[in-house]
C-alpha atoms as a PDB file:
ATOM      1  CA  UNK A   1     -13.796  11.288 -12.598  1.00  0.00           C
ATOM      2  CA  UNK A   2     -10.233  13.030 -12.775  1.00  0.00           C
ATOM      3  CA  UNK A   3      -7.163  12.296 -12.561  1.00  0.00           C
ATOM      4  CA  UNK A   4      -7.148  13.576  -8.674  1.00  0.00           C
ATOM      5  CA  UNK A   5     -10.027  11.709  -7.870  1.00  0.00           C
ATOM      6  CA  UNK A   6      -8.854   8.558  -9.518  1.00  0.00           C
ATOM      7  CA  UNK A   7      -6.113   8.248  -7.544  1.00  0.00           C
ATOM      8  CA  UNK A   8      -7.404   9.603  -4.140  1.00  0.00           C
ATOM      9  CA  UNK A   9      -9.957   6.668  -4.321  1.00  0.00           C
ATOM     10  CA  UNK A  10      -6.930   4.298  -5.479  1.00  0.00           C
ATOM     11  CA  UNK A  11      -5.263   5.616  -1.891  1.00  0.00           C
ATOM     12  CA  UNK A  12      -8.468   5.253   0.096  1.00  0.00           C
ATOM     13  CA  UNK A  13      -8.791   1.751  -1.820  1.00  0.00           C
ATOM     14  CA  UNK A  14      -5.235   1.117  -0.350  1.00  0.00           C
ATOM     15  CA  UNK A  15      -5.710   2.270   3.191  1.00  0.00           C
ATOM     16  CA  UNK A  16      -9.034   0.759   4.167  1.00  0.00           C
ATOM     17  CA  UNK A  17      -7.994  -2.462   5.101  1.00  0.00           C
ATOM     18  CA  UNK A  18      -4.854  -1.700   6.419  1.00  0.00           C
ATOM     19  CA  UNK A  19      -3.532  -0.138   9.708  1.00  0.00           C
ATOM     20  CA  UNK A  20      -1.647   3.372   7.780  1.00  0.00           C
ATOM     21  CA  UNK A  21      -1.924   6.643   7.519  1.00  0.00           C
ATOM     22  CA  UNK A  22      -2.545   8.439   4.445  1.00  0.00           C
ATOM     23  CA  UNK A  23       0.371  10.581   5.823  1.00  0.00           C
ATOM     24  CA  UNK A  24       2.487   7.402   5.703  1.00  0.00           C
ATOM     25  CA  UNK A  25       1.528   6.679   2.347  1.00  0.00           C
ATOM     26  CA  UNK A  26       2.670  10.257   0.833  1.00  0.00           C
ATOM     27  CA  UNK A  27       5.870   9.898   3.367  1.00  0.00           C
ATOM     28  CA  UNK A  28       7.020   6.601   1.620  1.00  0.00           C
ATOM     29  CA  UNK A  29       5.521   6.510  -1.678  1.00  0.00           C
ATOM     30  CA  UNK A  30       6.853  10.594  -2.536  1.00  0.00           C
ATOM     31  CA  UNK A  31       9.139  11.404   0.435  1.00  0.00           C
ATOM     32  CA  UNK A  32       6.301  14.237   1.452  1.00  0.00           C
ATOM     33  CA  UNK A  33       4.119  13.223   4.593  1.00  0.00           C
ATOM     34  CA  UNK A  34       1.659  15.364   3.728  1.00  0.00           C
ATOM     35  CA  UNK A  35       0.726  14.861   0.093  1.00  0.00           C
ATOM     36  CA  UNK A  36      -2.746  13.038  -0.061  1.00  0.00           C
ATOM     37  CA  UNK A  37      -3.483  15.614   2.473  1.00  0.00           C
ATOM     38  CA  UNK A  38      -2.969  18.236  -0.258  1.00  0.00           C
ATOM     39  CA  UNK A  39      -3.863  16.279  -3.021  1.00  0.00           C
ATOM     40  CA  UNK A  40      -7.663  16.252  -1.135  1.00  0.00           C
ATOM     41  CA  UNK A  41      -7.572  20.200  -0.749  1.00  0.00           C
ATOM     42  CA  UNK A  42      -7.060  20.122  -4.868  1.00  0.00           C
ATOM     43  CA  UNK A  43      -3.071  20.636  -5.013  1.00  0.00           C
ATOM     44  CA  UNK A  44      -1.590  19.670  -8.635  1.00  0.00           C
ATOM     45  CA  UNK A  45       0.413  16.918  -9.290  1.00  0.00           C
ATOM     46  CA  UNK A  46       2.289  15.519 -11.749  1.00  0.00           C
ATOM     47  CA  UNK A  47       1.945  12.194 -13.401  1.00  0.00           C
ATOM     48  CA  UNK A  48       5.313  11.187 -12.230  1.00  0.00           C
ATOM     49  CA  UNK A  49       4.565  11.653  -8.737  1.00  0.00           C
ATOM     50  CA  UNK A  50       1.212   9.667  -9.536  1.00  0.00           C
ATOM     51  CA  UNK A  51       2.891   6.872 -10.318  1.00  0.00           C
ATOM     52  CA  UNK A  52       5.501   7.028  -7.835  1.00  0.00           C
ATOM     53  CA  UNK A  53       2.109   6.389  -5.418  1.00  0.00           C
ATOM     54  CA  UNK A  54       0.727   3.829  -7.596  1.00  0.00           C
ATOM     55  CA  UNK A  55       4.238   2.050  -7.643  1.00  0.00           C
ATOM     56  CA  UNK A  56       4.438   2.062  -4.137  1.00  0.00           C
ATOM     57  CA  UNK A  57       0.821   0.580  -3.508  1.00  0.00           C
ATOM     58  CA  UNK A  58       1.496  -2.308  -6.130  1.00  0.00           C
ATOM     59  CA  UNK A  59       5.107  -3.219  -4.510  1.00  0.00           C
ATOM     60  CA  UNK A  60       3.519  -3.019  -0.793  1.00  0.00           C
ATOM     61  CA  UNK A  61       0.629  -4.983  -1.933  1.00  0.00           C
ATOM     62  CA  UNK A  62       2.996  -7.787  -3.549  1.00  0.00           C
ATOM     63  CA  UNK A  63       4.964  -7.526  -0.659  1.00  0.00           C
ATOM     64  CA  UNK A  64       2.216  -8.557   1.361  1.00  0.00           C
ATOM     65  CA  UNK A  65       1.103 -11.256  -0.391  1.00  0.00           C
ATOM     66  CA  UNK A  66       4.648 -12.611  -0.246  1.00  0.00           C
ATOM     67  CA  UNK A  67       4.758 -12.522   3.542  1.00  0.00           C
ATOM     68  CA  UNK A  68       1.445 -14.078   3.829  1.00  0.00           C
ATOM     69  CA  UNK A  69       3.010 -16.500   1.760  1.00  0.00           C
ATOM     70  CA  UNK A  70       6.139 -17.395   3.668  1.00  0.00           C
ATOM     71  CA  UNK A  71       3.751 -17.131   6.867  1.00  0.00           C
ATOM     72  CA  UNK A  72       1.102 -19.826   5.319  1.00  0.00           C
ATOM     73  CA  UNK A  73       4.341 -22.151   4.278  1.00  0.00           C
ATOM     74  CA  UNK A  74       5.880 -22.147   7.995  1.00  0.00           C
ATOM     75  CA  UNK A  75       2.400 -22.593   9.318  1.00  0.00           C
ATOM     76  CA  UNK A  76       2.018 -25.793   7.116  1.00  0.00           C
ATOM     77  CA  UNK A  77       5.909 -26.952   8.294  1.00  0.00           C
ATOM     78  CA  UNK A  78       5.137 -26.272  11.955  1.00  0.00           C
ATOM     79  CA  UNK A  79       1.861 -28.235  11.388  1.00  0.00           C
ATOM     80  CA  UNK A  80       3.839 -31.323   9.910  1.00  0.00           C
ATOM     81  CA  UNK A  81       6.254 -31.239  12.286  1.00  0.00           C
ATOM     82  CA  UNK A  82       3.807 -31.652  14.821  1.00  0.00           C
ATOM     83  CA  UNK A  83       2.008 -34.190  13.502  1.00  0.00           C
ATOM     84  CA  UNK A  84       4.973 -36.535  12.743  1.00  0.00           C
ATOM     85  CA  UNK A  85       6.598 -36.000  16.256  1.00  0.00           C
END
């Protein structure tokens, strides 16, 4: 597998379960909206901008499991505060 296809599946990995376009993903991660999109037709890339991408899809993914989180914790309050009223 190269390097392109390593991270293209690392991007579809990323998007499947989530609501975003790969557009989005090139937009935020590398400031270019249509990246993946060029990384599919076989457009070089540097290792820099490869982990640029990989940065952002670790930080989004820990940000996520932060808000789920926060989200499970003032589910749990709002369910004790029911309880005890």
């Amino acid at each position: 597998m190269t390097e392109r296809e390593k991270l293209l599946a690392e991007i579809d990995e990323f998007l499947a379960p989530r609501d975003m376009l790969e557009s989005t993903v090139g937009r935020l991660a590398v400031h270019d909206g249509k990246f993946v999109g060029r990384l599919r037709a076989g457009a070089d890339f540097r290792s820099r901008t490869a982990e640029r991408v990989r940065e952002f899809i670790r930080d989004y993914k820990a940000d996520e499991a932060r808000e789920a989180a926060r989200l499970t914790q003032l589910v749990a309050a709002n369910h004790r505060t029911k309880v005890a009223a």
